[in-house]
N, C-alpha and C. Protein backbone atom coordinates (compact mmCIF):
# COMPACT_ATOMS: atom_id res chain seq x y z
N UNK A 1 0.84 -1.20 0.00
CA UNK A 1 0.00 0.00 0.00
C UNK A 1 0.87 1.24 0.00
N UNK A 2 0.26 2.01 -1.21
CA UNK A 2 1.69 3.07 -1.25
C UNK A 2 1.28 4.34 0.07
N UNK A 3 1.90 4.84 0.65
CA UNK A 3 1.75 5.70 1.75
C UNK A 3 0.57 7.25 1.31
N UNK A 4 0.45 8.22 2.14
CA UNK A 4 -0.17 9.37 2.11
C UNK A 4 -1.11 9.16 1.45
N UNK A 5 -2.17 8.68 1.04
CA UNK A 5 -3.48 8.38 0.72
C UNK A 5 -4.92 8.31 1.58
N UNK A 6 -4.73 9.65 2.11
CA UNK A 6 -5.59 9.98 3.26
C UNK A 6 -5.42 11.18 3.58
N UNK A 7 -6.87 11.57 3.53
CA UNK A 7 -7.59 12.97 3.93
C UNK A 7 -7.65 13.92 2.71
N UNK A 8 -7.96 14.96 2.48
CA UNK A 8 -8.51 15.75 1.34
C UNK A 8 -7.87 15.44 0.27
N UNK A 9 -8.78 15.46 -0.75
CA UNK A 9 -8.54 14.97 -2.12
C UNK A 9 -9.09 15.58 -3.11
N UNK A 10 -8.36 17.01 -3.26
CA UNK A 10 -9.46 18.19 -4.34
C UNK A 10 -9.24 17.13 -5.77
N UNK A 11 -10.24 17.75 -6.62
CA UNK A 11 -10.67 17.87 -8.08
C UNK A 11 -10.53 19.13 -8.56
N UNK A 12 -9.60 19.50 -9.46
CA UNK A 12 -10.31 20.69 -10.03
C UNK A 12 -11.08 20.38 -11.35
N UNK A 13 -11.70 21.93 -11.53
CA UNK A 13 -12.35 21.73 -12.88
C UNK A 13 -12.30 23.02 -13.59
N UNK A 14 -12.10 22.97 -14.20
CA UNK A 14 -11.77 24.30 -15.46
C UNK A 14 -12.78 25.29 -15.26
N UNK A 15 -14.13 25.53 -14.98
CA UNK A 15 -15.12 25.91 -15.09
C UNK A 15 -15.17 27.24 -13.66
N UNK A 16 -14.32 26.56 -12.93
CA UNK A 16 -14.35 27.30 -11.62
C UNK A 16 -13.40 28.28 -11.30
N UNK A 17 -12.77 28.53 -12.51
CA UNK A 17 -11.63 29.53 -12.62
C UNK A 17 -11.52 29.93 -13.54
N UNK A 18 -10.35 31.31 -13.82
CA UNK A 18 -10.17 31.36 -15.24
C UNK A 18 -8.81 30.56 -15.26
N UNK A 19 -8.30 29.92 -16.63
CA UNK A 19 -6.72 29.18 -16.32
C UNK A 19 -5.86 29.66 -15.93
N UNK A 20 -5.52 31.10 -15.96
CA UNK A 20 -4.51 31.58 -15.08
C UNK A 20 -4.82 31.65 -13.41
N UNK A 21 -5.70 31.57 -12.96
CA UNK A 21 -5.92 31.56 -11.58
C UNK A 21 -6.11 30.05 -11.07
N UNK A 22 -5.74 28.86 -12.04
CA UNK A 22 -6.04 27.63 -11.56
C UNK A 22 -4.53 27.10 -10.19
N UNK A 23 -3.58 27.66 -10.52
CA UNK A 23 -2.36 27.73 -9.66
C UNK A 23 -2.04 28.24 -8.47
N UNK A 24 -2.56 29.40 -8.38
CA UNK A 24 -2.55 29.77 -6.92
C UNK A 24 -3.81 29.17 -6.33
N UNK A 25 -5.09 28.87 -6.50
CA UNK A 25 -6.04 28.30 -6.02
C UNK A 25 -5.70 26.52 -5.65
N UNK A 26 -4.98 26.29 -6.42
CA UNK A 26 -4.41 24.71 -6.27
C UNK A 26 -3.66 24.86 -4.96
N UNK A 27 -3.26 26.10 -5.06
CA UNK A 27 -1.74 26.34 -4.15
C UNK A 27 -2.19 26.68 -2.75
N UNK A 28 -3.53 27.37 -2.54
CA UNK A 28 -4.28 27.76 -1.67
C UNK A 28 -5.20 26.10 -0.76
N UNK A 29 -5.18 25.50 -1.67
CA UNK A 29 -5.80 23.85 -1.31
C UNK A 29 -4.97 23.22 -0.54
N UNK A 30 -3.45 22.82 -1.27
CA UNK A 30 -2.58 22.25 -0.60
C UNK A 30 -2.02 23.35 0.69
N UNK A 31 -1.77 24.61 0.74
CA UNK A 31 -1.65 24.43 2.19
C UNK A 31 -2.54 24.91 3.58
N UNK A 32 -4.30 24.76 2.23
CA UNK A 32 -5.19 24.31 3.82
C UNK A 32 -4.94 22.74 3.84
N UNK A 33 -3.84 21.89 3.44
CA UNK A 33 -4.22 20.72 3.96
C UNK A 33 -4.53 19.45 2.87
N UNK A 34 -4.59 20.23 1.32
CA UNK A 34 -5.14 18.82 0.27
C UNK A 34 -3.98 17.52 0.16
N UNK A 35 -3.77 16.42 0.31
CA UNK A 35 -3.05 15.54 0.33
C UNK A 35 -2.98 15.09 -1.00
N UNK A 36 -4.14 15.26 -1.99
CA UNK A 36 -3.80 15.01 -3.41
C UNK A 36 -4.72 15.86 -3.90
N UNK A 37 -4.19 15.94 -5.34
CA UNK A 37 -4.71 16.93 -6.13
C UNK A 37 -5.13 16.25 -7.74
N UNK A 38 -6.30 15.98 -8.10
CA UNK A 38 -6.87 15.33 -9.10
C UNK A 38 -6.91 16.58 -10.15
N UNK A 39 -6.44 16.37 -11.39
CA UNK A 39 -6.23 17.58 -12.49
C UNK A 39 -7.07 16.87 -13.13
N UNK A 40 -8.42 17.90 -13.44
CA UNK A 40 -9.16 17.51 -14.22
C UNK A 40 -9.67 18.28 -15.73
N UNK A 41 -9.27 18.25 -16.52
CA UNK A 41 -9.96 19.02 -17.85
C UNK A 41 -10.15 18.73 -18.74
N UNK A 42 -11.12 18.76 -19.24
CA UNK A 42 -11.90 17.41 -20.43
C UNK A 42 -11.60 18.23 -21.89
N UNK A 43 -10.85 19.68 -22.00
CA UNK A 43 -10.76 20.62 -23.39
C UNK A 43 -9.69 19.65 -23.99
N UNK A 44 -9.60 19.83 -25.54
CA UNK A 44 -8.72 19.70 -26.32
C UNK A 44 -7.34 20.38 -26.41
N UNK A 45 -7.49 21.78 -25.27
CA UNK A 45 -6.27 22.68 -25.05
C UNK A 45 -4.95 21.45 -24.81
N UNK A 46 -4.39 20.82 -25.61
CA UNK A 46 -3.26 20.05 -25.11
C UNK A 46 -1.92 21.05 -24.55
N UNK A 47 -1.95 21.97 -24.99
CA UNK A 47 -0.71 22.77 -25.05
C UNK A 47 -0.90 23.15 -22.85
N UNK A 48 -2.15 24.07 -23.01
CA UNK A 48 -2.30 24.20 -21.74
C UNK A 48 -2.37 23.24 -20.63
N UNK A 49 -3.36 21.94 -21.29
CA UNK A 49 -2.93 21.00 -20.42
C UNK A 49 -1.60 20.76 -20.36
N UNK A 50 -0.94 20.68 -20.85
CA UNK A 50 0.34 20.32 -20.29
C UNK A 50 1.16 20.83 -19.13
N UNK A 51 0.85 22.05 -19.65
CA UNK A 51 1.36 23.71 -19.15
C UNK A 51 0.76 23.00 -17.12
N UNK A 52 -0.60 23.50 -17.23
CA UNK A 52 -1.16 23.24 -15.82
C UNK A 52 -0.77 22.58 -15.13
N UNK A 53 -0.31 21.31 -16.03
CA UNK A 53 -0.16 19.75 -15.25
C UNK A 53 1.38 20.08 -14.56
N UNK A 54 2.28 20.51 -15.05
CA UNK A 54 3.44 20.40 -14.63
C UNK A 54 3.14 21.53 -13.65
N UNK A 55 2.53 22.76 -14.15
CA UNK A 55 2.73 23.73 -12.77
C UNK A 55 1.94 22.92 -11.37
N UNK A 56 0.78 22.33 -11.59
CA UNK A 56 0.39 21.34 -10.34
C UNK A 56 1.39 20.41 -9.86
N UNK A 57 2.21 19.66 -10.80
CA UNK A 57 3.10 19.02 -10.18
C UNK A 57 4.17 19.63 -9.87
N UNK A 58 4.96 20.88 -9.86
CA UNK A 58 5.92 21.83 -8.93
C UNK A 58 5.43 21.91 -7.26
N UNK A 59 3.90 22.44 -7.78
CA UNK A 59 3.21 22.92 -6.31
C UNK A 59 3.26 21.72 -5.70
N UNK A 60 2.70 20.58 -5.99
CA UNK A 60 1.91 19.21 -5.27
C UNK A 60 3.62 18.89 -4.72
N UNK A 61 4.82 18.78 -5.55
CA UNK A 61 5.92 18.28 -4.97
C UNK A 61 6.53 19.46 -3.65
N UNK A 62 6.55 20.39 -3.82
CA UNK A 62 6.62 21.40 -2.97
C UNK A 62 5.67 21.15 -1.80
N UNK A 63 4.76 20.86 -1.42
CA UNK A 63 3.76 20.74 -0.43
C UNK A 63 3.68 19.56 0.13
N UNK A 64 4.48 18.69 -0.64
CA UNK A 64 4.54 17.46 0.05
C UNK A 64 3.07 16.56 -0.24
N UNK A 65 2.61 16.53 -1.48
CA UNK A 65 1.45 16.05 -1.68
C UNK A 65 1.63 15.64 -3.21
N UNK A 66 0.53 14.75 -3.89
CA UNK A 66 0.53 13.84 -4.92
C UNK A 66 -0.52 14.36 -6.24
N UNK A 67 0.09 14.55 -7.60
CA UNK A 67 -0.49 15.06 -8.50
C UNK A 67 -1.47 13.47 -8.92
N UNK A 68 -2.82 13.34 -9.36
CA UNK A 68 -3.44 12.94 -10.05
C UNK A 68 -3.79 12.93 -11.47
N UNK A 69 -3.99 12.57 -12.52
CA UNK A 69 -4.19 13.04 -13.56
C UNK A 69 -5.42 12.48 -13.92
N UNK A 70 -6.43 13.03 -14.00
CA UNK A 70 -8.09 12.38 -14.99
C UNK A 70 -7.89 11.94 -16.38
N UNK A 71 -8.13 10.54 -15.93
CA UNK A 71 -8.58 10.09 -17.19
C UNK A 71 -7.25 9.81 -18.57
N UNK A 72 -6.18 10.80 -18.39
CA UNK A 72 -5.21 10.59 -19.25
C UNK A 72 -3.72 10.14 -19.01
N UNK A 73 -3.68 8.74 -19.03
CA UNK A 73 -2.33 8.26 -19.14
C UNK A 73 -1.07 8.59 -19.91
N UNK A 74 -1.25 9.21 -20.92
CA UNK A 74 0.13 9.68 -21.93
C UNK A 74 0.03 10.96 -20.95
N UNK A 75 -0.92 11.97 -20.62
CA UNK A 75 -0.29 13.56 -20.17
C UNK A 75 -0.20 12.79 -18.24
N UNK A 76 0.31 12.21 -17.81
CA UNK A 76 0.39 11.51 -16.44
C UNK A 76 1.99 10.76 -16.93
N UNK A 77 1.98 10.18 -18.05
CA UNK A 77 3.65 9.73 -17.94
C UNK A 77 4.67 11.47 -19.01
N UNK A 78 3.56 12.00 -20.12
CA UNK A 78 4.59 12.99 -20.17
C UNK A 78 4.92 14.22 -19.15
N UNK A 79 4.23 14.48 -18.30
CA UNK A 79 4.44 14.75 -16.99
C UNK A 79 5.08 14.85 -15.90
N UNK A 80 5.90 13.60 -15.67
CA UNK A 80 6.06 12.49 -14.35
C UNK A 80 4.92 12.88 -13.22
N UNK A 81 3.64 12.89 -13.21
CA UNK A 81 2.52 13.36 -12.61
C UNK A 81 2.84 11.82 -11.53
N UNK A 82 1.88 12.12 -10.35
CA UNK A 82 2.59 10.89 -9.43
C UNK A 82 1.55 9.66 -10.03
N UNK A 83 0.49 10.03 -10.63
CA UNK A 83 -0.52 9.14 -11.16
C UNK A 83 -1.40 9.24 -11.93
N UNK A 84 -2.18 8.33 -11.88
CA UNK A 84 -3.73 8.53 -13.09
C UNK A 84 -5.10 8.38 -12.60
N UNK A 85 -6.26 8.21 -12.56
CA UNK A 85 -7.26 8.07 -12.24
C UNK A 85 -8.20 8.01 -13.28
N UNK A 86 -8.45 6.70 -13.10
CA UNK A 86 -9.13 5.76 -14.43
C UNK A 86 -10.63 5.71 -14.45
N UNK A 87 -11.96 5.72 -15.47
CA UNK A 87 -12.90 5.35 -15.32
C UNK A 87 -13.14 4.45 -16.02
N UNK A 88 -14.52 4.45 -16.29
CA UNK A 88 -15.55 3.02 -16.81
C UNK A 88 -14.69 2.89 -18.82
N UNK A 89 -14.85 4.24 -18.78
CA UNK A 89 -14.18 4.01 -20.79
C UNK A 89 -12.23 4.20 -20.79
N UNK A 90 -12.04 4.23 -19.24
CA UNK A 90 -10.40 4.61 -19.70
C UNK A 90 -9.56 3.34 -19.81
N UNK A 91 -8.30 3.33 -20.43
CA UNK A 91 -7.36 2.47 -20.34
C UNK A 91 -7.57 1.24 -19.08
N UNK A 92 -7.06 0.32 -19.82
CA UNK A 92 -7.02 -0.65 -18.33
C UNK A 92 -5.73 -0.36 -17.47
N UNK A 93 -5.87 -1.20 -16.01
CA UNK A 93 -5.17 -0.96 -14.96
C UNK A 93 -3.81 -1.51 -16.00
N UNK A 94 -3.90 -2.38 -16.12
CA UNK A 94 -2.10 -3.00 -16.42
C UNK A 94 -1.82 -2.25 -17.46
N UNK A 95 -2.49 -1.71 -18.52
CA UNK A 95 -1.90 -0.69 -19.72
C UNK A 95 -1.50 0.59 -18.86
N UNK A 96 -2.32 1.10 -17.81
CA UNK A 96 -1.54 2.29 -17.37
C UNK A 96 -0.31 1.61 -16.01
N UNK A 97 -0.01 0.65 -15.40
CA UNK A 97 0.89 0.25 -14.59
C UNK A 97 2.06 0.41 -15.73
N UNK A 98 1.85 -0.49 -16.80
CA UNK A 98 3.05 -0.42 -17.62
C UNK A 98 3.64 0.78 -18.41
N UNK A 99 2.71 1.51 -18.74
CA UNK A 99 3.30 2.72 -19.06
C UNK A 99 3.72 4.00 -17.68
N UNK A 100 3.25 3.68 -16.76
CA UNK A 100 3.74 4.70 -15.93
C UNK A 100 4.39 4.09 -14.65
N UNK A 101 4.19 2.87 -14.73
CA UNK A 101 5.57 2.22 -13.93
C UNK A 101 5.13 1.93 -12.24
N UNK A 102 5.46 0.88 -11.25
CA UNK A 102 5.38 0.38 -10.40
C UNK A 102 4.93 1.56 -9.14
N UNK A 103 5.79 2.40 -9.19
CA UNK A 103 5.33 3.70 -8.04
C UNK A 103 4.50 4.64 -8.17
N UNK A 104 3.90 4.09 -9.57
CA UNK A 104 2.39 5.41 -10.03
C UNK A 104 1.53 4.85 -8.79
N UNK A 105 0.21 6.09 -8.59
CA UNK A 105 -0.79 5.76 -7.76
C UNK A 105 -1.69 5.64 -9.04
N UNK A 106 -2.47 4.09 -9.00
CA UNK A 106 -3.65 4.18 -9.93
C UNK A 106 -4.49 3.89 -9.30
N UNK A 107 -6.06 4.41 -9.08
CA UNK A 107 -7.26 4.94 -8.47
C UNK A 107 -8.29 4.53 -9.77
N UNK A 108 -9.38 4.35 -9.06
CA UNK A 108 -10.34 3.57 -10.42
C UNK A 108 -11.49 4.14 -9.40
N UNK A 109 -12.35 4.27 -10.58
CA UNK A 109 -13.81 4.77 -10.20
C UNK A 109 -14.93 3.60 -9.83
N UNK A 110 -15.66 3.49 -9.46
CA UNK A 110 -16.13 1.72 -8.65
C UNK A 110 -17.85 2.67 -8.64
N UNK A 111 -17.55 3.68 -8.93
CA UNK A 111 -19.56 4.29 -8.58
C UNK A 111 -20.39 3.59 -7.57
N UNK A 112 -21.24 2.74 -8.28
CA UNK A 112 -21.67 1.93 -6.37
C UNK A 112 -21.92 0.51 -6.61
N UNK A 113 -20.80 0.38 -7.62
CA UNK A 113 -20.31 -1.03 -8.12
C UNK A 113 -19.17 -2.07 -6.79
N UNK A 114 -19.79 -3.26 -5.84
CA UNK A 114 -19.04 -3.55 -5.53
C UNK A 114 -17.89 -4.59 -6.51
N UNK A 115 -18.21 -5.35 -7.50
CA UNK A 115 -17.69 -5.95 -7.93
C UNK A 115 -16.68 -5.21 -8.69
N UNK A 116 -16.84 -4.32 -9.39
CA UNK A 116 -15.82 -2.94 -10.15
C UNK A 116 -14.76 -2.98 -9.17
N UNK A 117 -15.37 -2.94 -7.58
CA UNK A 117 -14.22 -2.71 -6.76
C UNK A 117 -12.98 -4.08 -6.75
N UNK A 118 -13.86 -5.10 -6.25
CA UNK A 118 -12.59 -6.19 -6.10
C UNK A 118 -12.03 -6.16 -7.54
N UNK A 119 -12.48 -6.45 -8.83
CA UNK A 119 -11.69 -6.43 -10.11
C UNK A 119 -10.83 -5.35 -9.75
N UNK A 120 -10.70 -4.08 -9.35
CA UNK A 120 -10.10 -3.40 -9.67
C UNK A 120 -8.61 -3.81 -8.32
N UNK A 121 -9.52 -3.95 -7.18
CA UNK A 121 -7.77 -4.70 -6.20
C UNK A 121 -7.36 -5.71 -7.06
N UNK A 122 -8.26 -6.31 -7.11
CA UNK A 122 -6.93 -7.56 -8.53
C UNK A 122 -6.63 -7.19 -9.30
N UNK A 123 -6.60 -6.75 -10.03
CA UNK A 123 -5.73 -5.38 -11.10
C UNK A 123 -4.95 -5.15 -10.63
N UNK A 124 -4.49 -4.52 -9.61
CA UNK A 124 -3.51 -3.67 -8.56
C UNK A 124 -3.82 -2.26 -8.37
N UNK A 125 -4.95 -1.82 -8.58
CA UNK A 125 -5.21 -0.26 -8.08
C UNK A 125 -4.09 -0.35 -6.74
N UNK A 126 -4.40 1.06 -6.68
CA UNK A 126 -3.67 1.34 -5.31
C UNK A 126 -4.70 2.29 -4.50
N UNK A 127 -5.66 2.68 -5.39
CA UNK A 127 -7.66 2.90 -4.51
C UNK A 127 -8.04 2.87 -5.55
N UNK A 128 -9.00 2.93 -4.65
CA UNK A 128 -10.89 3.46 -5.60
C UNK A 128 -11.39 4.30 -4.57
N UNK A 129 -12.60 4.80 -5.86
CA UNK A 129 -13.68 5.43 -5.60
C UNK A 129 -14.73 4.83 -5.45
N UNK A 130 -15.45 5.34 -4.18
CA UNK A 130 -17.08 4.77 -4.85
C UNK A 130 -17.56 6.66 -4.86
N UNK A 131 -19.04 6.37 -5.55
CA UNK A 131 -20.19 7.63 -5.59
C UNK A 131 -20.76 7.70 -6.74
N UNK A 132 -21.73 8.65 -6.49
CA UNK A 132 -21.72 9.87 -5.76
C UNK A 132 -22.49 9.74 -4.47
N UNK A 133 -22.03 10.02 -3.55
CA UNK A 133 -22.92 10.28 -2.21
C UNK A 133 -23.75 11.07 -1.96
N UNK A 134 -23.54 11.91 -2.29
CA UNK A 134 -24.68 13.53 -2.46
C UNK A 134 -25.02 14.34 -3.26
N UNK A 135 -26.08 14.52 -3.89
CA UNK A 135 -26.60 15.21 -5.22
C UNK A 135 -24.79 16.04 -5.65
N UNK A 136 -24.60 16.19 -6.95
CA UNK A 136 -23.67 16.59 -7.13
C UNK A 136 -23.88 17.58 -8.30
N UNK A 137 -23.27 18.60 -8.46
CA UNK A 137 -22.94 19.77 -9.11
C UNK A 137 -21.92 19.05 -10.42
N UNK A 138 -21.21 18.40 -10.22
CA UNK A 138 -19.98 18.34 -10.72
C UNK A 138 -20.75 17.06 -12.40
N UNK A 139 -21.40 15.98 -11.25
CA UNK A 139 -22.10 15.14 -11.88
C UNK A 139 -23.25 14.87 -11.56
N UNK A 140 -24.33 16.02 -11.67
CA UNK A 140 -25.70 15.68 -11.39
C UNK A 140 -26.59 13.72 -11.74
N UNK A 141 -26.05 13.53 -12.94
CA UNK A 141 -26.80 12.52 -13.17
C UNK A 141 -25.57 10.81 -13.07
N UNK A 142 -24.93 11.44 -11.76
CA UNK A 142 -24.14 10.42 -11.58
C UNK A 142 -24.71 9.29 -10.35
N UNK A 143 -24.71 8.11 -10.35
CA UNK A 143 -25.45 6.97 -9.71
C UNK A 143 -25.30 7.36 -8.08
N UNK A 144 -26.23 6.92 -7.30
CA UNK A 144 -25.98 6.94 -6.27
C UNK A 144 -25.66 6.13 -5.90
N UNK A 145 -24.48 6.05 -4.67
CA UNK A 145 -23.91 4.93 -3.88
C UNK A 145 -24.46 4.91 -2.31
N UNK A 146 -24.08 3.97 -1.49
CA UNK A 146 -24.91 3.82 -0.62
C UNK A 146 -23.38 3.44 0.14
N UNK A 147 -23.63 3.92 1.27
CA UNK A 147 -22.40 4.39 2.53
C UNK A 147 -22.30 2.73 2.78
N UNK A 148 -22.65 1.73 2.76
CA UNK A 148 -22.94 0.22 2.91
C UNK A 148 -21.62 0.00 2.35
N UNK A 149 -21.02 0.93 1.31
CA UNK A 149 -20.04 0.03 0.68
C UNK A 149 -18.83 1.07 1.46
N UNK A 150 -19.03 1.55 1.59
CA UNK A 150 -17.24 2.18 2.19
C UNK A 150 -17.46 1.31 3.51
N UNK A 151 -18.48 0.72 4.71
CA UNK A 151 -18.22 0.12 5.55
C UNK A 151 -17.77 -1.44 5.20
N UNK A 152 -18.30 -1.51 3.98
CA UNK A 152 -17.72 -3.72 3.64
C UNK A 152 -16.75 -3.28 3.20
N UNK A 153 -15.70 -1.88 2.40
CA UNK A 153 -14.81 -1.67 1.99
C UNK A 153 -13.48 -1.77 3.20
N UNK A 154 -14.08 -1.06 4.49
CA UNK A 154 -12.95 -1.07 5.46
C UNK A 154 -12.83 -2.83 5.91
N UNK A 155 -14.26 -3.41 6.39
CA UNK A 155 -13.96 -4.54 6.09
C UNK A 155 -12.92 -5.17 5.20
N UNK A 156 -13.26 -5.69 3.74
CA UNK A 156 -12.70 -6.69 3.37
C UNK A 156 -11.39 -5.71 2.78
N UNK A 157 -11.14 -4.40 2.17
CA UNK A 157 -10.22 -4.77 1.32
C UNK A 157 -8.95 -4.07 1.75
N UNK A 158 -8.13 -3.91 1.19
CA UNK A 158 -6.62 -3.55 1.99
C UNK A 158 -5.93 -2.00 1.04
N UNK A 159 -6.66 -1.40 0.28
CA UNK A 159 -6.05 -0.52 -0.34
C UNK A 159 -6.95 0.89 0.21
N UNK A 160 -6.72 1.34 0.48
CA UNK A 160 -7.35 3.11 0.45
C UNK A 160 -8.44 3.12 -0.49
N UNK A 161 -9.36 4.42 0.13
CA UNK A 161 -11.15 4.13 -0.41
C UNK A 161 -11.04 5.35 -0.48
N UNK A 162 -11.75 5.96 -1.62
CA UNK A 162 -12.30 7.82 -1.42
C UNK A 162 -13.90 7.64 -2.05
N UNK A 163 -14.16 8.40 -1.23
CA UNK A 163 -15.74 8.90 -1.64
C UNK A 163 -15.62 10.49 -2.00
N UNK A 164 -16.64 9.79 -3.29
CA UNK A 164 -16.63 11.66 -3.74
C UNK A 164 -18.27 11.56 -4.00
N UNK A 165 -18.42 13.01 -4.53
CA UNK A 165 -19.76 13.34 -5.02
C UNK A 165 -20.53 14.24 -4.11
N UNK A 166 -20.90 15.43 -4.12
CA UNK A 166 -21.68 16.46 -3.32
C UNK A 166 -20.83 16.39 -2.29
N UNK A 167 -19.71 16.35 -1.93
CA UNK A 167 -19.37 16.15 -0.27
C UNK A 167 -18.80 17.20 0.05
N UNK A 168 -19.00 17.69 1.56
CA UNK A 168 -18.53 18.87 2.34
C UNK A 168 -18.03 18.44 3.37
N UNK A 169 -17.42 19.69 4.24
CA UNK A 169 -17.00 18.95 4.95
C UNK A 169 -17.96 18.78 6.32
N UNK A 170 -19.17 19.56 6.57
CA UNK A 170 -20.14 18.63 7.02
C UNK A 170 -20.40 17.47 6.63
N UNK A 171 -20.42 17.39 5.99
CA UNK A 171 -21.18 15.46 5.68
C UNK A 171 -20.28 14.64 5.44
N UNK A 172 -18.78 15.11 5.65
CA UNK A 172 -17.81 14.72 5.50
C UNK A 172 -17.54 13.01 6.63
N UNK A 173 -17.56 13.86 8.18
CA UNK A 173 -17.59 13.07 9.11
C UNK A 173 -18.05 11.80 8.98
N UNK A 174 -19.30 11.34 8.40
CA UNK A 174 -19.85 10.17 8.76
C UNK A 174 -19.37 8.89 7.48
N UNK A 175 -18.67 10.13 6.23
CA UNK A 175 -18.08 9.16 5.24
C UNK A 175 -16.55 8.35 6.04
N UNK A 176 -16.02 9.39 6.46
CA UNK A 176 -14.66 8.81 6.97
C UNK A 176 -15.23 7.59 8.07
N UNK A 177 -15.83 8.52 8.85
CA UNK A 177 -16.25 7.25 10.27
C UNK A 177 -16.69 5.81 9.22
N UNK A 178 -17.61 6.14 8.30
CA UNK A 178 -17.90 4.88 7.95
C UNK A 178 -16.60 3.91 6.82
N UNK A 179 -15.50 4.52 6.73
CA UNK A 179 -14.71 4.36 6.04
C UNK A 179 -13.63 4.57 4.70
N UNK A 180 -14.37 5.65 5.20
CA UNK A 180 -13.38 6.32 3.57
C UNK A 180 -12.19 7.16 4.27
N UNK A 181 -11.43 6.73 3.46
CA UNK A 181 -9.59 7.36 3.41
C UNK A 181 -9.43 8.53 3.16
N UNK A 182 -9.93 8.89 1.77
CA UNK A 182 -10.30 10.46 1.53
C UNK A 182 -11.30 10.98 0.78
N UNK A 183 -11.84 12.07 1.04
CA UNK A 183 -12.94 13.01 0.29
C UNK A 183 -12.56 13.50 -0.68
N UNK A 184 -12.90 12.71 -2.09
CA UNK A 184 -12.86 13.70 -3.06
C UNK A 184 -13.88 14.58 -3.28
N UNK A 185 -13.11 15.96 -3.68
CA UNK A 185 -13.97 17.34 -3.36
C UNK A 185 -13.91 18.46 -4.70
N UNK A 186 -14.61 18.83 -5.15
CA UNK A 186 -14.65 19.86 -6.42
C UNK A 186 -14.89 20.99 -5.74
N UNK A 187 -16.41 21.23 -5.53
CA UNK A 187 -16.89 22.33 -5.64
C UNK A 187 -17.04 22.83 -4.03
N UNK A 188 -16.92 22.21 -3.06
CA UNK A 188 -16.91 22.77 -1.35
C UNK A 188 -15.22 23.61 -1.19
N UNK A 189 -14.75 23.22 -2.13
CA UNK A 189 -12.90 24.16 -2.00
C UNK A 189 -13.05 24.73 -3.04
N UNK A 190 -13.24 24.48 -4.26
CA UNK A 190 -12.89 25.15 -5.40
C UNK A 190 -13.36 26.47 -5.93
N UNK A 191 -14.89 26.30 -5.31
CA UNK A 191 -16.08 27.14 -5.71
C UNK A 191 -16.02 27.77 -4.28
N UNK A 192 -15.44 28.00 -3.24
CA UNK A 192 -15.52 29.01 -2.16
C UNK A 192 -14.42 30.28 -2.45
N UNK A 193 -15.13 31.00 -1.37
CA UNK A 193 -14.49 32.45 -2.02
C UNK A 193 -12.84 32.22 -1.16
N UNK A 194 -12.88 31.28 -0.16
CA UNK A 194 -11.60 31.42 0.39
C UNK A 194 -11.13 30.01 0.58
N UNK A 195 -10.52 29.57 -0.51
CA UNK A 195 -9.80 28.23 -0.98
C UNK A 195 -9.53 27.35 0.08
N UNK A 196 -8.49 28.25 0.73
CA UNK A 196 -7.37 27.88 1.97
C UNK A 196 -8.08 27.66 3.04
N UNK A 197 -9.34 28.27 3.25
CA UNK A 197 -10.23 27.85 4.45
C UNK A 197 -11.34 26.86 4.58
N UNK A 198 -11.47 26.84 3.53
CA UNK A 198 -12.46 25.51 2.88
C UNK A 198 -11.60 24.53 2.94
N UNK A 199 -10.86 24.24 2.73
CA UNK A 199 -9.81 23.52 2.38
C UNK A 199 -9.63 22.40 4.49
N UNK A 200 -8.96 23.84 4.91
CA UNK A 200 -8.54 23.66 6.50
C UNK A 200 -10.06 22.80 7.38
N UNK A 201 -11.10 22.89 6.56
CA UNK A 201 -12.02 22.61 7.12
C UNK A 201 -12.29 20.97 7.33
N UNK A 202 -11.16 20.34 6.43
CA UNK A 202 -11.56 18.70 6.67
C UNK A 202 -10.24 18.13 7.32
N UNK A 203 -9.71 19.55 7.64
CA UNK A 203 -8.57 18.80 8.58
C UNK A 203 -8.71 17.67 9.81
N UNK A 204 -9.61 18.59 10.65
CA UNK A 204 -10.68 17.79 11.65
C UNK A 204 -10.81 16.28 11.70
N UNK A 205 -11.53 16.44 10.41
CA UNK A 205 -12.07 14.97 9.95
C UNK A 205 -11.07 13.66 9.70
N UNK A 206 -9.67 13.96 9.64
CA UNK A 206 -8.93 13.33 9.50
C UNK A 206 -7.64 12.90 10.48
N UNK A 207 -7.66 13.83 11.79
CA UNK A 207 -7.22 13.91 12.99
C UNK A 207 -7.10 12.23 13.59
């Protein structure tokens, strides 16, 4: 189990900034406290993606915390980003192990699929996701999961769990208690007027 995979786990999203302000707001996350940082942007901008990805990975190595990459394995190994984060249409686990090598963190999306989950520990993730837990902004018409599985998750399995979807850090508490490692979070940090304090707010929760 690779280490630091616990407690806040922003998302960004393009939508919630303009691109020049996506860096200091990243920068404002990690030191209320984000332990990883999921780069998310679905544009064709390759040039900028690139651009972003490496300035997230300066900050994330500076702070002592772990770059993510959505969905894209080539901009995660041209990068050296610390990882990837895979869904239902992305690359398989062993196509991205082999291209980005034994010490990547790979994370798979499990929605409120338990079986998604064990395939994916036999694969070798190093987590999953389940969700969405709470109506979500980010993905309104994304499945609901049921807190049932982050508790059989601490049960049976041995890798780190994040729950995402609508989560704050009110409603935060009862995901961790029931078993989740970390909160992935978009819009409760991203979309507040003061990053760094939104941010400090799930420190608590992870004490």
């Amino acid at each position: 189990m690779k280490a630091g995979l616990r407690g806040l786990y922003v998302i960004t999203d393009a939508a919630l900034q303009a691109p020049q302000q996506l860096g200091e707001r990243v920068r404002q996350a990690l030191e209320g406290g984000a332990r990883l940082v999921q780069y998310r942007d679905k544009s064709n901008h390759a040039a900028r993606r690139q651009r972003q990805a490496r300035e997230l990975l300066e900050l994330c190595n500076r702070h002592g915390a772990r770059l993510i990459i959505n969905d894209d394995v080539a901009l995660a190994a041209a990068t050296g980003a610390h990882g990837v984060h895979l869904g239902r249409d992305d690359p398989a686990i062993d196509t991205a192990r082999e291209r980005l090598g034994e010490a990547a963190i790979i994370g798979v999306s499990c929605y409120d699929q338990w079986p998604l989950a064990q395939r994916a520990v036999d694969a070798g993730a190093d987590y999953i996701a389940f969700g969405r837990f709470f109506p979500s902004r980010t993905k309104p018409d994304a499945v609901q999961a049921d807190i049932a599985l982050l508790r059989r998750a601490r049960r049976e399995l041995e890798i780190p769990v994040a729950a995402i979807g609508g989560i704050t850090a009110d409603k935060g508490a009862a995901l961790v208690a029931a078993g989740a490692d970390l909160l992935a979070v978009v819009h409760d940090v991203f979309a507040a007027g003061d990053v760094y304090a939104a941010a400090r707010r799930y420190q608590k929760l992870f004490s």
